[in-house]
Protein backbone atom coordinates (compact mmCIF):
# COMPACT_ATOMS: atom_id res chain seq x y z
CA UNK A 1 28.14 36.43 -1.32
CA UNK A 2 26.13 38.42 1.05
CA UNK A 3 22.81 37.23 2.59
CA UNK A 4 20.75 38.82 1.23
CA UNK A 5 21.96 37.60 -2.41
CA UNK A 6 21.28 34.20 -1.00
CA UNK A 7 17.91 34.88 0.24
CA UNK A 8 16.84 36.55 -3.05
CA UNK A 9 18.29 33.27 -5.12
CA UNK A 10 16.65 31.13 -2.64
CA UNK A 11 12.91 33.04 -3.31
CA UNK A 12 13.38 32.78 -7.05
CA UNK A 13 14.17 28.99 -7.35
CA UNK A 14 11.11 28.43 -5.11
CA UNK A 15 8.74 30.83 -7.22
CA UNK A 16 10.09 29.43 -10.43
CA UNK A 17 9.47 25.61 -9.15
CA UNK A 18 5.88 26.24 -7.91
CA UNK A 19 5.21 27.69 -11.83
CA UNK A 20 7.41 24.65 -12.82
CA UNK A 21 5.31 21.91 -11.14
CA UNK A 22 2.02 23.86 -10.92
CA UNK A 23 1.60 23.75 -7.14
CA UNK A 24 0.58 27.65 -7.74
CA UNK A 25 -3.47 28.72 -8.08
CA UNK A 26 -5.31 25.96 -8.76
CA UNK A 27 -8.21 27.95 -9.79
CA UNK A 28 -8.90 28.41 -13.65
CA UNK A 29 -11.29 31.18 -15.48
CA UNK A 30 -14.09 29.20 -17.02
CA UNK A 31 -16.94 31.89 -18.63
CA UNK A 32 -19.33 30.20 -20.96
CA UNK A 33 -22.93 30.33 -21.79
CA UNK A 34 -26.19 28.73 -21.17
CA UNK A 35 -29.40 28.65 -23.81
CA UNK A 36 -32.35 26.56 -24.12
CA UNK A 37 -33.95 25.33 -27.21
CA UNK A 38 -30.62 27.29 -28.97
CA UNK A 39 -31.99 31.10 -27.24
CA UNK A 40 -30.28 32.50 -24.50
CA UNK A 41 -31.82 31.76 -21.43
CA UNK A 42 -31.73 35.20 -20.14
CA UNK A 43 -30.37 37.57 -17.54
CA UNK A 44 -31.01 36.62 -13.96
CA UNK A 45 -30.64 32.63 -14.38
CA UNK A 46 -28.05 31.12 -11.75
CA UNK A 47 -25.28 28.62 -12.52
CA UNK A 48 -23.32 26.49 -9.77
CA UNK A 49 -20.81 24.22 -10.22
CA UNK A 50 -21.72 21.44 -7.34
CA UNK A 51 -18.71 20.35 -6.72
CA UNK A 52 -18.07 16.39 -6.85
CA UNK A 53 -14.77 15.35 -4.59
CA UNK A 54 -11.81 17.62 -3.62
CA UNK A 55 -12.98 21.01 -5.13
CA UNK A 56 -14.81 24.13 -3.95
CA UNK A 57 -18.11 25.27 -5.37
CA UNK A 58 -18.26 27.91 -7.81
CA UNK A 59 -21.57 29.94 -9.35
CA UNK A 60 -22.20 32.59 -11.60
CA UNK A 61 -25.33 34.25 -12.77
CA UNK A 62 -26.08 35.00 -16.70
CA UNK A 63 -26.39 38.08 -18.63
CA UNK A 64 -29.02 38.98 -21.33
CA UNK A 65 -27.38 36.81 -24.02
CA UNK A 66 -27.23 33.98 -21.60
CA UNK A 67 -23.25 34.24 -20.58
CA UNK A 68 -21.67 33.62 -17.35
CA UNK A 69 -17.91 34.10 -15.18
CA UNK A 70 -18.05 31.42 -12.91
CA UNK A 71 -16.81 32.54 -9.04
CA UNK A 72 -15.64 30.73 -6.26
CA UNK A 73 -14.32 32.94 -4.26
CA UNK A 74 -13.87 36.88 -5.67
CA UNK A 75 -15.92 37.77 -8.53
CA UNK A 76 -14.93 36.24 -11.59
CA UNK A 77 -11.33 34.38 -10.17
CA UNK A 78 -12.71 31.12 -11.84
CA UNK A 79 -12.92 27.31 -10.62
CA UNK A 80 -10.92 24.57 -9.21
CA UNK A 81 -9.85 22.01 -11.81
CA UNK A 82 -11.92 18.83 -11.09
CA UNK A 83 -15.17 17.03 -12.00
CA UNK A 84 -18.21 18.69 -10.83
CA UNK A 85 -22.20 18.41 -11.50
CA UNK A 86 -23.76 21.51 -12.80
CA UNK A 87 -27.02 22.53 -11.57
CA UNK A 88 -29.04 25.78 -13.55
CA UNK A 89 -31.61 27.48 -11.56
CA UNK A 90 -34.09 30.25 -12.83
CA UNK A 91 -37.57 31.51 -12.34
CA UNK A 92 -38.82 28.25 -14.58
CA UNK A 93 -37.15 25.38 -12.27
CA UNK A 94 -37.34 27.01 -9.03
CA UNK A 95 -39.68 27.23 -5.77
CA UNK A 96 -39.00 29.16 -2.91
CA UNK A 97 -38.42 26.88 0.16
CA UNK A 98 -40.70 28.57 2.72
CA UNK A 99 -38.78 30.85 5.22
CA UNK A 100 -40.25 29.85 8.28
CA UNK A 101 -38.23 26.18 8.39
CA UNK A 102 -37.36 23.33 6.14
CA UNK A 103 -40.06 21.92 3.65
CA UNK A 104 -39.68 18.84 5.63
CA UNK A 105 -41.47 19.95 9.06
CA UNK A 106 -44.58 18.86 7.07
CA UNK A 107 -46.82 20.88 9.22
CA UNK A 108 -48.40 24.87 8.54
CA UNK A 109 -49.38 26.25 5.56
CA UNK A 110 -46.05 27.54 4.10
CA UNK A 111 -44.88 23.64 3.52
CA UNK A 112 -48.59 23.17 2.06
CA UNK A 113 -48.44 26.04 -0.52
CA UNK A 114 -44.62 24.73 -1.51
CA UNK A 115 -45.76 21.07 -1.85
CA UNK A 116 -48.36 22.22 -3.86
CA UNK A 117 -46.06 24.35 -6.11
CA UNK A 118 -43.60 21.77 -6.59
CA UNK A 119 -46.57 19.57 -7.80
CA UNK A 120 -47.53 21.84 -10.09
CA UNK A 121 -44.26 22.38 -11.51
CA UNK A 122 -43.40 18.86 -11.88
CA UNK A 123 -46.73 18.16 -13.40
CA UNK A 124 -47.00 21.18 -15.93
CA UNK A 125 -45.96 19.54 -19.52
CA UNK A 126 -42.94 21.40 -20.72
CA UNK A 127 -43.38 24.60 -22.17
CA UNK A 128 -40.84 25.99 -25.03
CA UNK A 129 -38.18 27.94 -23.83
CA UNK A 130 -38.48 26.62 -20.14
CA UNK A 131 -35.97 25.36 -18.00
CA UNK A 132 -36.98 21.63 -17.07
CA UNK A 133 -37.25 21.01 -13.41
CA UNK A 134 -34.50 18.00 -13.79
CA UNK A 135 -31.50 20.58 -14.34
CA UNK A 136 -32.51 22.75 -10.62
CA UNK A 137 -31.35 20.00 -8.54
CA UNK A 138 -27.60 18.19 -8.00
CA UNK A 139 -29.26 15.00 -6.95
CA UNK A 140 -31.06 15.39 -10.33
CA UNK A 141 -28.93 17.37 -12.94
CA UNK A 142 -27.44 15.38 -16.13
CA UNK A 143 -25.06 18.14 -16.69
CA UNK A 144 -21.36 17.35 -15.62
CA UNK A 145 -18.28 19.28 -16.48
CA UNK A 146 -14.99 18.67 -15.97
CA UNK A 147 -12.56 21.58 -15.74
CA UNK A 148 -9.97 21.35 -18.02
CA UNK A 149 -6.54 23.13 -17.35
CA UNK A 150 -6.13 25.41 -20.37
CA UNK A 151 -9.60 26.98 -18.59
CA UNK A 152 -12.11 26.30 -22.28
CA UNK A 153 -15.29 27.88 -22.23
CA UNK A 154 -18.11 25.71 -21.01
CA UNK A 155 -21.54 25.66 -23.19
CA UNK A 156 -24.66 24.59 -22.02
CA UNK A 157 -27.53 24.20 -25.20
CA UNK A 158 -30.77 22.74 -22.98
CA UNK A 159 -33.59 21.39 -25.07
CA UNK A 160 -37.13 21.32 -23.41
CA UNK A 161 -38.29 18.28 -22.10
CA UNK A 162 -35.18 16.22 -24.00
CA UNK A 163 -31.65 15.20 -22.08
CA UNK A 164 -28.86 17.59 -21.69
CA UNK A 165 -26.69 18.83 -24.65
CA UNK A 166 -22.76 19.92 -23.55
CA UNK A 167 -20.72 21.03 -25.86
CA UNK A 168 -16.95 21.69 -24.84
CA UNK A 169 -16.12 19.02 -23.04
């Protein structure tokens, strides 16, 4: 047997054990789709998958109908399997953090205007069709997925002003 016939034998018993005992990719595609009070919530709203241990986070942004590819790190390669929070962010839920430092230098008027903002928006009873504040935030989000190997579709259905809905888990 030459050497090279040996090398080549070698390289195929080690590809065909990493497939064997899955110590390949550990990313898997997840798409799936967010909507609130059963409509899509629109094009433009971001999804991130906070991660909650040993994984990576991942985000995506929806389309018109409300569907999303999540990303970790190339567009669209998918997620690491493991438990993460899920945080939903669009022009409902969100507030600019001033540019000129962190909200919590408590001096000027840029940490004035987004204190007052973030007031408001807490305050505001929910409106139909909005994204609740509770769902911008991982410290505050409900929503937890776990990704499962065989890479299902994940499903968000919000309600306004109720707890979160997941279906697909």
């Amino acid at each position: 047997m030459s050497l090279g016939t040996i090398l080549r034998g070698r390289v195929a018993v080690a590809g065909l054990l990493l497939v064997v005992c899955g110590c390949g990719s550990r990313m898997v595609p997840i798409k799936g789709t967010v909507s609130i009070d059963g409509k899509p919530v629109g094009a433009g709203t971001t999804v991130m998958f906070s991660s909650e241990g040993d994984t990576r986070p991942a985000t995506a942004v929806t389309d018109e109908t409300g569907a999303f590819v999540l990303t970790t790190n190339q567009p669209a390669d998918g997620v690491m399997r493991g438990e993460y929070k899920v945080v939903i962010i669009n022009r409902d839920n969100y507030v600019e953090v001033p540019r000129n430092g962190a909200p919590t230098a408590r001096d000027g008027t840029a940490f004035d205007a987004y204190r007052k903002a973030m007031d408001e928006m807490r305050n505001r009873p929910p409106k139909p069709g909005a994204l609740p504040l509770v769902y911008s935030n991982p410290s505050t989000t409900p929503l937890r997925w776990r990704v499962p190997e065989d890479g299902s579709d994940a499903h968000f259905d919000l309600k306004t002003g109720t707890a979160a809905a997941v279906a697909g888990q």
